[in-house]
N, C-alpha and C. Protein backbone atom coordinates (compact mmCIF):
# COMPACT_ATOMS: atom_id res chain seq x y z
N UNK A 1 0.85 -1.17 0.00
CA UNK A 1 0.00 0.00 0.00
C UNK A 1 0.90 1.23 0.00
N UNK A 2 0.56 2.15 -0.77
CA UNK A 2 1.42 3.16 -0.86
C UNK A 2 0.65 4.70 -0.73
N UNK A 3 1.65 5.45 0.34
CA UNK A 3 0.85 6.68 0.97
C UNK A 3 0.65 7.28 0.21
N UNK A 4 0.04 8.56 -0.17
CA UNK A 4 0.46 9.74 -0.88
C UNK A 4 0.92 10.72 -0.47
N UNK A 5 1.71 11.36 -1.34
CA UNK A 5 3.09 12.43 -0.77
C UNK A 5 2.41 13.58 -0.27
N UNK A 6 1.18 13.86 -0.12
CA UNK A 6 0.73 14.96 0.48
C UNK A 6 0.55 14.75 1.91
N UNK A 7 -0.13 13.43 2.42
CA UNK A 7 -0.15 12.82 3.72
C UNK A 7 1.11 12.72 4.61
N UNK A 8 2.26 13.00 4.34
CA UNK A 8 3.34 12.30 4.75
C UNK A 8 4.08 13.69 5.73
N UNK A 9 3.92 13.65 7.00
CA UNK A 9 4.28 14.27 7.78
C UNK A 9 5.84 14.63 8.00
N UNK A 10 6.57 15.57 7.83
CA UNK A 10 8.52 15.19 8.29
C UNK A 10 8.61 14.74 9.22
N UNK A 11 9.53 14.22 9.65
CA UNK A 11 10.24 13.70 10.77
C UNK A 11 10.65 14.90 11.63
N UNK A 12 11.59 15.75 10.90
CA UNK A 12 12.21 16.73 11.48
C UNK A 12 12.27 18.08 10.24
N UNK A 13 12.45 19.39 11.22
CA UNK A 13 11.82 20.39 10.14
C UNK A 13 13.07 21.17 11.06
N UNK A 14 13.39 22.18 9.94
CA UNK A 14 14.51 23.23 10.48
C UNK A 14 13.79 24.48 11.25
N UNK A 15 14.43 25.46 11.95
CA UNK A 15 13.95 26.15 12.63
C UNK A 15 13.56 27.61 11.69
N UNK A 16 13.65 27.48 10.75
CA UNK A 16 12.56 28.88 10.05
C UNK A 16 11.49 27.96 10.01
N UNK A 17 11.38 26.98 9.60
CA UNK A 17 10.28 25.91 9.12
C UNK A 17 9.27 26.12 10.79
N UNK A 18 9.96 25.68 11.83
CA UNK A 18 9.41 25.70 13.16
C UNK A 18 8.47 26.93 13.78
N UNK A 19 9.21 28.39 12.82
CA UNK A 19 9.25 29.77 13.08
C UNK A 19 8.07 29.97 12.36
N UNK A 20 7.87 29.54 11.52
CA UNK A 20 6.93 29.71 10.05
C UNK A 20 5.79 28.96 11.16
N UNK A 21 5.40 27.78 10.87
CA UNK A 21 4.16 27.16 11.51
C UNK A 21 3.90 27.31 12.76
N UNK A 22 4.51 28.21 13.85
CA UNK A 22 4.59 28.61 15.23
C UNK A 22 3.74 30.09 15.15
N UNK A 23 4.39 30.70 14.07
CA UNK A 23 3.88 32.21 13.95
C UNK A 23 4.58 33.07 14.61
N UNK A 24 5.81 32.94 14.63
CA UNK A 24 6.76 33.71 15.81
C UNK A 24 8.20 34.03 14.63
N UNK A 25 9.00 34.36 15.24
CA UNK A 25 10.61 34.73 14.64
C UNK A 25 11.35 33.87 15.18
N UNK A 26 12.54 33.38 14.26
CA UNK A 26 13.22 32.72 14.36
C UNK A 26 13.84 32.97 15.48
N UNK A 27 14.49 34.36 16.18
CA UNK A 27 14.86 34.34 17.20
C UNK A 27 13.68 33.96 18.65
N UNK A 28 12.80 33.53 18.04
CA UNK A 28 12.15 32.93 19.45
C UNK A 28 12.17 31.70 19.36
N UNK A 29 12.13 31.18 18.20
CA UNK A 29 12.71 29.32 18.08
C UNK A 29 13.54 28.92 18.71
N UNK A 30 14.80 29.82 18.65
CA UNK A 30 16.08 29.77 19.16
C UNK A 30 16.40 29.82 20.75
N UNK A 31 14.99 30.86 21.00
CA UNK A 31 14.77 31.17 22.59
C UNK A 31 14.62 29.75 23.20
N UNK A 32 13.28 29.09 22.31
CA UNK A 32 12.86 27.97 23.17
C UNK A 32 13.86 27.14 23.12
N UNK A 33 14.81 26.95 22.09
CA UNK A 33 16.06 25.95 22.19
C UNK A 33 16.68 26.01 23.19
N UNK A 34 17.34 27.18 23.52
CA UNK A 34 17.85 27.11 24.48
C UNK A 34 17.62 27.40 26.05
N UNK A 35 16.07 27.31 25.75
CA UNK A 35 15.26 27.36 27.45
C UNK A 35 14.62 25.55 27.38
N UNK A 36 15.18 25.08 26.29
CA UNK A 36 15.28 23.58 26.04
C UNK A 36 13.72 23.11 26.50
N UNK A 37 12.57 24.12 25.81
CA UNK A 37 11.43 23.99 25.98
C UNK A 37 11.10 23.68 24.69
N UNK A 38 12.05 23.43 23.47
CA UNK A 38 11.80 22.66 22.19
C UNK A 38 12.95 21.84 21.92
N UNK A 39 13.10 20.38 21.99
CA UNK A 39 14.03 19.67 21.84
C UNK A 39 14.85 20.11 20.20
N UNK A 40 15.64 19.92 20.25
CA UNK A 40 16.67 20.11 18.92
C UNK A 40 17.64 18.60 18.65
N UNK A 41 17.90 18.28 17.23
CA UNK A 41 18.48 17.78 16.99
C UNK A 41 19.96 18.03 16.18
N UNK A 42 21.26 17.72 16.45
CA UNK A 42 21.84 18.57 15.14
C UNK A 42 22.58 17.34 14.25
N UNK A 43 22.27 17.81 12.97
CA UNK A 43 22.46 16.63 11.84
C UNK A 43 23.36 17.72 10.82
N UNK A 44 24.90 17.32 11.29
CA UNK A 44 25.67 18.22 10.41
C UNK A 44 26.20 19.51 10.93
N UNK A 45 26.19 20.31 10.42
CA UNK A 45 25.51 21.79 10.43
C UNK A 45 24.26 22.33 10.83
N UNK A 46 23.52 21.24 10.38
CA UNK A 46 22.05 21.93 10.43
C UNK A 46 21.38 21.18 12.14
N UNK A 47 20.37 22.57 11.95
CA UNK A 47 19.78 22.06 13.55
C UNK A 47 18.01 21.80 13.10
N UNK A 48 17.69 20.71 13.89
CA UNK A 48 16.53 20.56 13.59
C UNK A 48 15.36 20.45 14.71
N UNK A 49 14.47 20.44 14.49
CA UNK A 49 13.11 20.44 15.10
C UNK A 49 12.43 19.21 15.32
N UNK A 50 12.42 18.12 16.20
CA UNK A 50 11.13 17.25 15.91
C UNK A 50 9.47 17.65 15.70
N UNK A 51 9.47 17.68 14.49
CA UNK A 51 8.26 18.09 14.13
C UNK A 51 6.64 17.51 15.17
N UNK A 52 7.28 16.12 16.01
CA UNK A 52 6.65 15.74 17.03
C UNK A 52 6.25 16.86 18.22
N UNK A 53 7.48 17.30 18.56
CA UNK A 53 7.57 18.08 19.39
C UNK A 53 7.15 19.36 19.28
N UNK A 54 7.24 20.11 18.27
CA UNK A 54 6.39 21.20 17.38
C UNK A 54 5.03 21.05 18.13
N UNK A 55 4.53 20.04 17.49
CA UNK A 55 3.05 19.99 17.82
C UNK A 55 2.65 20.06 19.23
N UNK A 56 3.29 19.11 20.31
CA UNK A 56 3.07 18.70 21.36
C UNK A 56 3.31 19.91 22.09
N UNK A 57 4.77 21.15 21.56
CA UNK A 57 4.43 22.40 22.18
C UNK A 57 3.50 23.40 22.02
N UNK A 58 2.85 22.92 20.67
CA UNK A 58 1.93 23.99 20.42
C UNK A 58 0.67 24.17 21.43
N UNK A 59 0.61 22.27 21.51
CA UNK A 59 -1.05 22.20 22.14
C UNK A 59 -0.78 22.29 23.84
N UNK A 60 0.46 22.32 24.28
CA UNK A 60 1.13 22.94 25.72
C UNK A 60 0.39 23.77 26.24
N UNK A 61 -0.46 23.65 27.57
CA UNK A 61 -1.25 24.80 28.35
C UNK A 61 0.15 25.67 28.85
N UNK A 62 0.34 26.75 28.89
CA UNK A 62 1.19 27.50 29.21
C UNK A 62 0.68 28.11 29.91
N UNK A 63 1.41 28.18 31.07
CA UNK A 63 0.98 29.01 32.94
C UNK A 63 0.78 30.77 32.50
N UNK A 64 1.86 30.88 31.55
CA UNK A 64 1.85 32.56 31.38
C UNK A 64 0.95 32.67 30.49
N UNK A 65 0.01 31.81 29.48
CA UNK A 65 -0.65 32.38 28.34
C UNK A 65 0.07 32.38 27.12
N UNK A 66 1.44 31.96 27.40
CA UNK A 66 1.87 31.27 26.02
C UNK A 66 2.92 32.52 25.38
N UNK A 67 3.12 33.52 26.47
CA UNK A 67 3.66 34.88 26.09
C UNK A 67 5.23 34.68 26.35
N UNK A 68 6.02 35.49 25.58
CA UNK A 68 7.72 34.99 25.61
C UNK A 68 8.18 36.05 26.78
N UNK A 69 9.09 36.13 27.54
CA UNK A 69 9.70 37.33 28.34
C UNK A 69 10.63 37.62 27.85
């Protein structure tokens, strides 16, 4: 059985990619990286996003309302 390429979720997505579907700036991607409130992977050079984790922070009840300091 074979999926179709529209269905097919990434594994891992780079952090404009993260910035883009978050609705925020890259320098707040970067924030949560390193308040290690979005796991990162690095493959190379490049740093990545579990696109798992994307989601799972999105739907995150946040104590402050979801606001950056």
């Amino acid at each position: 059985m074979r999926n179709d390429d529209a269905s097919i979720q990434p594994l891992l997505i780079s952090k404009k990619q993260a910035a883009d579907a978050l609705g925020v700036c890259l320098r707040t991607v970067e924030y949560l990286i390193a308040a290690k409130r979005l796991p990162m992977r690095k493959l190379g050079r490049r740093t990545l996003i579990p696109y798992r984790a994307l989601i799972e922070f999105a739907r995150h009840d946040h104590p402050n309302g979801g606001e950056m300091r």
